[in-house]
PDB file of N, CA and C in Angstrom:
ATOM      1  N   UNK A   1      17.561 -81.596 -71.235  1.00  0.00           N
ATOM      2  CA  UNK A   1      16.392 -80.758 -71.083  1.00  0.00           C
ATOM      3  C   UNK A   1      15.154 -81.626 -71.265  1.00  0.00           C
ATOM      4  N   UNK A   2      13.799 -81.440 -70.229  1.00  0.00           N
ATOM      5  CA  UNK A   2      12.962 -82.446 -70.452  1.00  0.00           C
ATOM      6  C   UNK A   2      12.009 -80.797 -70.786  1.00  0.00           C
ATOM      7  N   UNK A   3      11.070 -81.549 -72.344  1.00  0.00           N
ATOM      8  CA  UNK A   3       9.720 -80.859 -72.762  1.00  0.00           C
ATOM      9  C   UNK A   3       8.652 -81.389 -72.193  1.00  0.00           C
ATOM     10  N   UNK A   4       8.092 -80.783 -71.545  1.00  0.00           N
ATOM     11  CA  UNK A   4       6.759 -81.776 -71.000  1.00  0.00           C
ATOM     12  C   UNK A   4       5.807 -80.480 -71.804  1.00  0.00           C
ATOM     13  N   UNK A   5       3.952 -80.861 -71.840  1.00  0.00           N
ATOM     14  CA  UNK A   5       2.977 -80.297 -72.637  1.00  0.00           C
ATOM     15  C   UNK A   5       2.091 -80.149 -71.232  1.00  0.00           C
ATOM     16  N   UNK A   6       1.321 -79.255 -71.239  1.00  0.00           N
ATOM     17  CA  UNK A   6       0.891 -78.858 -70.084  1.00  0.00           C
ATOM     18  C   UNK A   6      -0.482 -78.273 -70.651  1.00  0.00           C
ATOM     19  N   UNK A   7      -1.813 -78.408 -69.992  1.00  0.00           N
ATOM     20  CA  UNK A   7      -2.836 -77.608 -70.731  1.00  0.00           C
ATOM     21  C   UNK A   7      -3.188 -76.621 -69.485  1.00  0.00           C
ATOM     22  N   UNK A   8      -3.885 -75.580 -69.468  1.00  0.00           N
ATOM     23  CA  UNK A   8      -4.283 -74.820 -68.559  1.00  0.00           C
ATOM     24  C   UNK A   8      -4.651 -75.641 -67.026  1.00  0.00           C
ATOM     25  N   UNK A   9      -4.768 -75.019 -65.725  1.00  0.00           N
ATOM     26  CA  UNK A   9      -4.680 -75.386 -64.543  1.00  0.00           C
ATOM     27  C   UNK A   9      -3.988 -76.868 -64.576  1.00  0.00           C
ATOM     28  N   UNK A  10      -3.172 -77.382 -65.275  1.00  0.00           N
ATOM     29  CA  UNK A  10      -2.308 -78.684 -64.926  1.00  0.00           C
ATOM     30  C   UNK A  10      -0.967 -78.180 -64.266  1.00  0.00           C
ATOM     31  N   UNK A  11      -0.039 -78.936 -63.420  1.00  0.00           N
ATOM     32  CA  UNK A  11       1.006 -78.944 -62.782  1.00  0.00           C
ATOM     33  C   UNK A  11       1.768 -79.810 -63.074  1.00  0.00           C
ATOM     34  N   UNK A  12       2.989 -79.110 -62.772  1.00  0.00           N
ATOM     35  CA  UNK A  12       4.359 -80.264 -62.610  1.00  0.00           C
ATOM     36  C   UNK A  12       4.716 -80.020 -61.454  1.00  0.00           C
ATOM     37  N   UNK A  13       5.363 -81.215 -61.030  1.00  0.00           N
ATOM     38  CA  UNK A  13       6.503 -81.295 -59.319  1.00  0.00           C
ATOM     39  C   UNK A  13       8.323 -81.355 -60.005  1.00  0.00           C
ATOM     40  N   UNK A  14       8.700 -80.138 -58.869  1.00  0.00           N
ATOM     41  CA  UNK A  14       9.780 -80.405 -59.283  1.00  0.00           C
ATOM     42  C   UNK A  14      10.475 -81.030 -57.752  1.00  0.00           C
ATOM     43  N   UNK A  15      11.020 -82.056 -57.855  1.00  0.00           N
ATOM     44  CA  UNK A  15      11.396 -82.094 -56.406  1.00  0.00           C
ATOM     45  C   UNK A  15       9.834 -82.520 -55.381  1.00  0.00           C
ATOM     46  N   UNK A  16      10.336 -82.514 -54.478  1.00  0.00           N
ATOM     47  CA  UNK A  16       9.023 -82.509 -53.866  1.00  0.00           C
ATOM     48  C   UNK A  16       8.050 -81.719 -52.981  1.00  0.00           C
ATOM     49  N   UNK A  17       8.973 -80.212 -53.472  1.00  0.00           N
ATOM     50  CA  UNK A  17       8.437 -79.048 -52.547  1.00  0.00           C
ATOM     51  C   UNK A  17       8.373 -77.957 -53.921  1.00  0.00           C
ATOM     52  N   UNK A  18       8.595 -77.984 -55.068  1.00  0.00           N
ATOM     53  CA  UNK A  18       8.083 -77.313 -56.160  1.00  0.00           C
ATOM     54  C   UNK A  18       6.751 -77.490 -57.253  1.00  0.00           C
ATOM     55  N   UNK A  19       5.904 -76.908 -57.377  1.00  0.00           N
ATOM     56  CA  UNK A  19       4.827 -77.228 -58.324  1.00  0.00           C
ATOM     57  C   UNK A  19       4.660 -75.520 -59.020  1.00  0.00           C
ATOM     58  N   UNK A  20       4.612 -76.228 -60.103  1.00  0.00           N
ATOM     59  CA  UNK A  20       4.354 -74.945 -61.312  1.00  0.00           C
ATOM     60  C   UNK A  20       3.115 -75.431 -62.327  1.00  0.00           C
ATOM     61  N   UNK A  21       2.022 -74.402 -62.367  1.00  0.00           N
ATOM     62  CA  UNK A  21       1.009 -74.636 -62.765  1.00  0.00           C
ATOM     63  C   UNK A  21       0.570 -73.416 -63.725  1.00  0.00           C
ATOM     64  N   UNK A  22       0.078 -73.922 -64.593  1.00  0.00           N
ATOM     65  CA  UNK A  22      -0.334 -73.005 -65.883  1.00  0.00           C
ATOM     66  C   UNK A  22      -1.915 -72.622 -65.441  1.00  0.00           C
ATOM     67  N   UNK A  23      -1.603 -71.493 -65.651  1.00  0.00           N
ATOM     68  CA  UNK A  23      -2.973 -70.212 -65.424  1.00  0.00           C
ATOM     69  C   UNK A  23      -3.722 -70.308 -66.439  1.00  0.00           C
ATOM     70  N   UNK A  24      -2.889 -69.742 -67.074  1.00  0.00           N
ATOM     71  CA  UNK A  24      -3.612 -69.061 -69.146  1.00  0.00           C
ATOM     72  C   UNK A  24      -2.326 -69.614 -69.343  1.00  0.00           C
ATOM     73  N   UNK A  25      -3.337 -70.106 -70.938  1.00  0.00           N
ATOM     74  CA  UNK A  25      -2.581 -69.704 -71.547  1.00  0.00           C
ATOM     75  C   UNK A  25      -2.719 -68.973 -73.230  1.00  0.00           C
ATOM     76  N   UNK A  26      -2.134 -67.826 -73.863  1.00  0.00           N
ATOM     77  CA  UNK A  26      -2.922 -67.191 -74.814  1.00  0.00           C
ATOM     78  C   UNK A  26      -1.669 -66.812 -75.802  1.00  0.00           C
ATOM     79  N   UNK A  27      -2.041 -66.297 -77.012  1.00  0.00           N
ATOM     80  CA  UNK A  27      -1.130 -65.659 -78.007  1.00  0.00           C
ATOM     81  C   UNK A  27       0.021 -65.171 -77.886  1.00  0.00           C
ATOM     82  N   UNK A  28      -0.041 -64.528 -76.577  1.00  0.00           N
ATOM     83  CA  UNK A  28       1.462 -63.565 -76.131  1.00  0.00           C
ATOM     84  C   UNK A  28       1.960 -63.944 -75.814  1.00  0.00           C
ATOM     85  N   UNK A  29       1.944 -65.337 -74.473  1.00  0.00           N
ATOM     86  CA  UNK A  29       3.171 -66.194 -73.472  1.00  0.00           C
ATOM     87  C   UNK A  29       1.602 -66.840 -72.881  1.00  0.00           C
ATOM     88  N   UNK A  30       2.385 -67.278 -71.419  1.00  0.00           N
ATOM     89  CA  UNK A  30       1.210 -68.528 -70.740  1.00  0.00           C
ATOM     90  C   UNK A  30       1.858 -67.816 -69.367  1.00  0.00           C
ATOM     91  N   UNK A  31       0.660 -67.990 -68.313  1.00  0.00           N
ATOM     92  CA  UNK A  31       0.988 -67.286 -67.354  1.00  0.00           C
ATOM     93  C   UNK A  31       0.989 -68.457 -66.190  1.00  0.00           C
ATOM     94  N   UNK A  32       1.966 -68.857 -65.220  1.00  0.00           N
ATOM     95  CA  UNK A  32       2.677 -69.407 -64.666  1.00  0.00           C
ATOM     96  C   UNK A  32       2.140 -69.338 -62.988  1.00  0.00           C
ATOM     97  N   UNK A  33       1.798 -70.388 -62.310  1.00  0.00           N
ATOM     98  CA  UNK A  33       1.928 -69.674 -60.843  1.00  0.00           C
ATOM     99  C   UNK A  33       3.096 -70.764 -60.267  1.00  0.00           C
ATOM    100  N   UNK A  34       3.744 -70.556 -59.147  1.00  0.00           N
ATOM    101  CA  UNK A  34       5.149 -70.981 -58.733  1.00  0.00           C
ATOM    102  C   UNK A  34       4.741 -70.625 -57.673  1.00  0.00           C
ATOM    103  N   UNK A  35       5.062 -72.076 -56.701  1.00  0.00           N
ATOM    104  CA  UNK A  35       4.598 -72.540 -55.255  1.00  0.00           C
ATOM    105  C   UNK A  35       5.906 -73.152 -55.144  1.00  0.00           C
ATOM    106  N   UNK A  36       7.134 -72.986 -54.110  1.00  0.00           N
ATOM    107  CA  UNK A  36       8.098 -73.194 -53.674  1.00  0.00           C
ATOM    108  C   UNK A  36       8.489 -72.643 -52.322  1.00  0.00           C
ATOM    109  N   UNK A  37       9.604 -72.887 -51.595  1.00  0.00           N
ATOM    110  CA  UNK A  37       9.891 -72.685 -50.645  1.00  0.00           C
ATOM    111  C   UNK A  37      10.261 -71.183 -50.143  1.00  0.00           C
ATOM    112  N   UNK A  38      10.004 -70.595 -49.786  1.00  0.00           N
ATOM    113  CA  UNK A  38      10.332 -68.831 -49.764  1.00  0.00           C
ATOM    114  C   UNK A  38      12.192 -68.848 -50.386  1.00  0.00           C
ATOM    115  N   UNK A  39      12.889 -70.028 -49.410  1.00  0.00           N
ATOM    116  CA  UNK A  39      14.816 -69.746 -49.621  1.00  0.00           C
ATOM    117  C   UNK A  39      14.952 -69.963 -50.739  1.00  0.00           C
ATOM    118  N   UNK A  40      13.962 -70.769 -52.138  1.00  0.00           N
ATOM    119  CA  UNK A  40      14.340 -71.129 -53.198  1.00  0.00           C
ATOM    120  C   UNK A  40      13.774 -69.566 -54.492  1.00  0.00           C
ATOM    121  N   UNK A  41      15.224 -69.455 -55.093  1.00  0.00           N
ATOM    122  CA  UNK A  41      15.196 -67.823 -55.505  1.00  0.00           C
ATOM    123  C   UNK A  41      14.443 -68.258 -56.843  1.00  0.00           C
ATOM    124  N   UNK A  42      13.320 -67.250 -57.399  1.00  0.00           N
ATOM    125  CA  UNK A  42      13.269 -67.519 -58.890  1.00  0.00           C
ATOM    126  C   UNK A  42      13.108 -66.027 -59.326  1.00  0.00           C
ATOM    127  N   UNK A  43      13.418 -66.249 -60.031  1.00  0.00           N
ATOM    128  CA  UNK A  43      13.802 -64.909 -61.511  1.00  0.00           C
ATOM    129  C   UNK A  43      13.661 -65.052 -62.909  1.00  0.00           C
ATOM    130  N   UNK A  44      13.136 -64.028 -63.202  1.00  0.00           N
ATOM    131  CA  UNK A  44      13.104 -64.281 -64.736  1.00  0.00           C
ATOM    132  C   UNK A  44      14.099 -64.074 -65.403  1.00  0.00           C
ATOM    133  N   UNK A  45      15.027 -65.137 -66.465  1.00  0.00           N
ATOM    134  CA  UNK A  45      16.093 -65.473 -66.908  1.00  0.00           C
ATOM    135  C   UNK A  45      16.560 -63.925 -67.647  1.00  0.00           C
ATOM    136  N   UNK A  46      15.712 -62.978 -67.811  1.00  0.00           N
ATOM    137  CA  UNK A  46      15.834 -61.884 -68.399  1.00  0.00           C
ATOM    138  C   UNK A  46      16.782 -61.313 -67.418  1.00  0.00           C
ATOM    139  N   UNK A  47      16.195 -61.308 -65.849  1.00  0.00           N
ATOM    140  CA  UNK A  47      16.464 -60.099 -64.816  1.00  0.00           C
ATOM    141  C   UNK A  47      17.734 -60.618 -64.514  1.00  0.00           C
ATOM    142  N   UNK A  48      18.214 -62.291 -64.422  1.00  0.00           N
ATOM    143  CA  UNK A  48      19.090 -62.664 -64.192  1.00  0.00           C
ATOM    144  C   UNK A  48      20.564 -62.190 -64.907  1.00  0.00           C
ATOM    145  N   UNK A  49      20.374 -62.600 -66.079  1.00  0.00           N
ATOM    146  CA  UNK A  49      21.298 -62.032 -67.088  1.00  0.00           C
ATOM    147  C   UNK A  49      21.379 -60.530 -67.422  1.00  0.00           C
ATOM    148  N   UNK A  50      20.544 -59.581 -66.871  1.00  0.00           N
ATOM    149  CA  UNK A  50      21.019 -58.299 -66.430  1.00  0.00           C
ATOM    150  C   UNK A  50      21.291 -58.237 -65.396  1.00  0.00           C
ATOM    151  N   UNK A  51      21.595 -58.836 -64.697  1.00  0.00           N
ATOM    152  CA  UNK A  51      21.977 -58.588 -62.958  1.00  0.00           C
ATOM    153  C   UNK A  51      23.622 -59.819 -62.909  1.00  0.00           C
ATOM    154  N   UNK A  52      23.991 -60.371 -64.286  1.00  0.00           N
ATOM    155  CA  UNK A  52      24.822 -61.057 -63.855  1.00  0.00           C
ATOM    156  C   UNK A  52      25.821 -59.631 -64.569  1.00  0.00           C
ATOM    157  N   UNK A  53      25.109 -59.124 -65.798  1.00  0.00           N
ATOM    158  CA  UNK A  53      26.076 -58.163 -66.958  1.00  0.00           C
ATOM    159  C   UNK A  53      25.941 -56.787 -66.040  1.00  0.00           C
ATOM    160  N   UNK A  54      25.537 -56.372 -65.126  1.00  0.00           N
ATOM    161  CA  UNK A  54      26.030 -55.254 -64.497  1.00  0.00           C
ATOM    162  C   UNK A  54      27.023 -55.510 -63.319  1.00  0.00           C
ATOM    163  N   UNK A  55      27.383 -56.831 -62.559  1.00  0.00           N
ATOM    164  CA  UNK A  55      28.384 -57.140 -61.942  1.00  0.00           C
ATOM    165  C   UNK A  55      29.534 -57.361 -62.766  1.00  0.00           C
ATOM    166  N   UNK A  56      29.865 -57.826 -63.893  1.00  0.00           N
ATOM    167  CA  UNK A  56      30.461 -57.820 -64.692  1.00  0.00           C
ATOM    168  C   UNK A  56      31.233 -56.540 -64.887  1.00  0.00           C
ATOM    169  N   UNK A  57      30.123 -55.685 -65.423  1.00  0.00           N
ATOM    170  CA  UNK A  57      30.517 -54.135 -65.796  1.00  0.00           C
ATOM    171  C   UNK A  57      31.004 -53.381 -64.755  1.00  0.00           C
ATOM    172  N   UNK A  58      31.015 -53.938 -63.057  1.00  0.00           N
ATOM    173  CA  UNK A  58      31.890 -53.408 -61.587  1.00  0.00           C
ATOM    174  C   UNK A  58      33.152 -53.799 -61.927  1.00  0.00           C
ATOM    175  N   UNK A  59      33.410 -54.944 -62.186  1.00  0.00           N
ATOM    176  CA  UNK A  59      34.371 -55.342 -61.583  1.00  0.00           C
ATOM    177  C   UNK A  59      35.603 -55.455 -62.396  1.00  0.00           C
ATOM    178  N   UNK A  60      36.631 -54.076 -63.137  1.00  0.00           N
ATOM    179  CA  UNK A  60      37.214 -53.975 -63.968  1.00  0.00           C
ATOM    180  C   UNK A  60      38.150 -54.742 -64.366  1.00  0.00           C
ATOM    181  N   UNK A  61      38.598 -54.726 -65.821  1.00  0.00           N
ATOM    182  CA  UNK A  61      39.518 -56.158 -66.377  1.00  0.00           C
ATOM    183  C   UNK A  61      40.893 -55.469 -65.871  1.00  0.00           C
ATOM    184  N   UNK A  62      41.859 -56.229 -66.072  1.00  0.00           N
ATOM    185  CA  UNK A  62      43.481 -55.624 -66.151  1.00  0.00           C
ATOM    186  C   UNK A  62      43.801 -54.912 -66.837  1.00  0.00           C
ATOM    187  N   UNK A  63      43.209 -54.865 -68.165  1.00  0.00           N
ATOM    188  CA  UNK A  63      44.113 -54.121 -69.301  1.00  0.00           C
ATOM    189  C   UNK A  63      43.617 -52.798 -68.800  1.00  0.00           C
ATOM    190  N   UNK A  64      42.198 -52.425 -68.505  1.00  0.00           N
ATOM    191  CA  UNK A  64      41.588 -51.133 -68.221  1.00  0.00           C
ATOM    192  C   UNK A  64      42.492 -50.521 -66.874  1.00  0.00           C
ATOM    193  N   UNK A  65      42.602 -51.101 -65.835  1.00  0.00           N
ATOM    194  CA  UNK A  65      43.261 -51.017 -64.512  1.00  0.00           C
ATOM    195  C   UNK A  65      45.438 -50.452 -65.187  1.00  0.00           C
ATOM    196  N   UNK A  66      45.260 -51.439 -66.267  1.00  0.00           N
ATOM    197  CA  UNK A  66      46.802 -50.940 -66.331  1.00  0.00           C
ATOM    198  C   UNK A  66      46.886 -49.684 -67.073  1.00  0.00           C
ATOM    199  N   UNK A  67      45.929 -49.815 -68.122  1.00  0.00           N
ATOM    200  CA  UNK A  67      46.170 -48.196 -68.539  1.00  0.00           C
ATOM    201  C   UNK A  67      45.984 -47.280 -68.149  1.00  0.00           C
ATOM    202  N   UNK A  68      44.959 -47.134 -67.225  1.00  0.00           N
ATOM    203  CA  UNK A  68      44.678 -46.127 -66.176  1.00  0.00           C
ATOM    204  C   UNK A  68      46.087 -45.472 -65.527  1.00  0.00           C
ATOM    205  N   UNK A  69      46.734 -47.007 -64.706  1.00  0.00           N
ATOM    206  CA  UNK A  69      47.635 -46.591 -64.032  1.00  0.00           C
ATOM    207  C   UNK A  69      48.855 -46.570 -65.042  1.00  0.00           C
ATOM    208  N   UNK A  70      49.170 -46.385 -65.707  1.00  0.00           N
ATOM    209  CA  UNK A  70      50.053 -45.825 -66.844  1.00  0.00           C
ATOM    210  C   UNK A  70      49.534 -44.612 -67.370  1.00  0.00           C
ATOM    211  N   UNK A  71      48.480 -44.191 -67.496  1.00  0.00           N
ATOM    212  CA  UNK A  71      48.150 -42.878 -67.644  1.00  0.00           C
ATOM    213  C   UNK A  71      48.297 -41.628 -66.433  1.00  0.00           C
ATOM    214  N   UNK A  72      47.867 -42.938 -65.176  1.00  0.00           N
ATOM    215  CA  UNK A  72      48.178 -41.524 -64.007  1.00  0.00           C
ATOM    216  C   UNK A  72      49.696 -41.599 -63.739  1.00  0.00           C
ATOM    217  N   UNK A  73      50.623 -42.384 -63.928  1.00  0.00           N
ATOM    218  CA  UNK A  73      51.987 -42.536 -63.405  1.00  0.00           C
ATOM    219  C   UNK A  73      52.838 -41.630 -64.881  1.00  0.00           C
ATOM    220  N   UNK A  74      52.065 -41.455 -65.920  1.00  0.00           N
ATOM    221  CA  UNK A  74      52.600 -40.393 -67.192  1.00  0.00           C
ATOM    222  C   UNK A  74      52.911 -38.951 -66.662  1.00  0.00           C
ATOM    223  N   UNK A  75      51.115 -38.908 -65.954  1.00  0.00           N
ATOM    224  CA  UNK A  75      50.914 -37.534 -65.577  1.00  0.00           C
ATOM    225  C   UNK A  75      51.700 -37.252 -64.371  1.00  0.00           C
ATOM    226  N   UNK A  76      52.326 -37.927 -63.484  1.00  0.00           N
ATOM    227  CA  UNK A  76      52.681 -37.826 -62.340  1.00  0.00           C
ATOM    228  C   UNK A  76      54.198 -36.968 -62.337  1.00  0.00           C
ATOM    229  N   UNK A  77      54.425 -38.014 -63.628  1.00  0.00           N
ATOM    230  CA  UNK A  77      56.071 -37.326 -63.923  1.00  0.00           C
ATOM    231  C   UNK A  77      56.363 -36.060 -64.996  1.00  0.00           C
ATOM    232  N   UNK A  78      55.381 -35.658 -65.453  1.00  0.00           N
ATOM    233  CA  UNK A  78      55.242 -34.236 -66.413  1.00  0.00           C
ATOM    234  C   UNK A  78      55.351 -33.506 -64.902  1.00  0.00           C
TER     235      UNK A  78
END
């Protein structure tokens, strides 16, 4: 992981088609502008990790899938 220190309107390059530049910055967070290529995706690590834990929560484990079907194959034979 590289820390770099950044003061208001300064930039970094990431690559040679990324630059991220500090707006503000104040008490609450620092506000960010992001100049990149439209195909290159960004997200806030928040939205990400709820969007990875609701695919997660689709796509059921085995044990859930077997008891199910041991519960409907119980009822099948009553």
């Amino acid at each position: 992981m590289l820390i770099l220190r950044r003061k208001k309107n300064e930039s970094l390059l990431i690559g040679g088609n990324i630059r991220i530049t500090v707006i503000e910055c104040a008490a609450d967070g620092v506000r960010l502008a992001i100049d990149a290529p439209k195909q290159i995706s960004i997200l806030r690590e928040e939205l990400s990790e709820a969007e990875q834990t609701n695919k997660r929560s689709l796509t059921p484990n085995k044990d859930s899938v077997w008891v199910l079907q041991s519960f409907l194959q119980h009822k099948k034979d009553k």
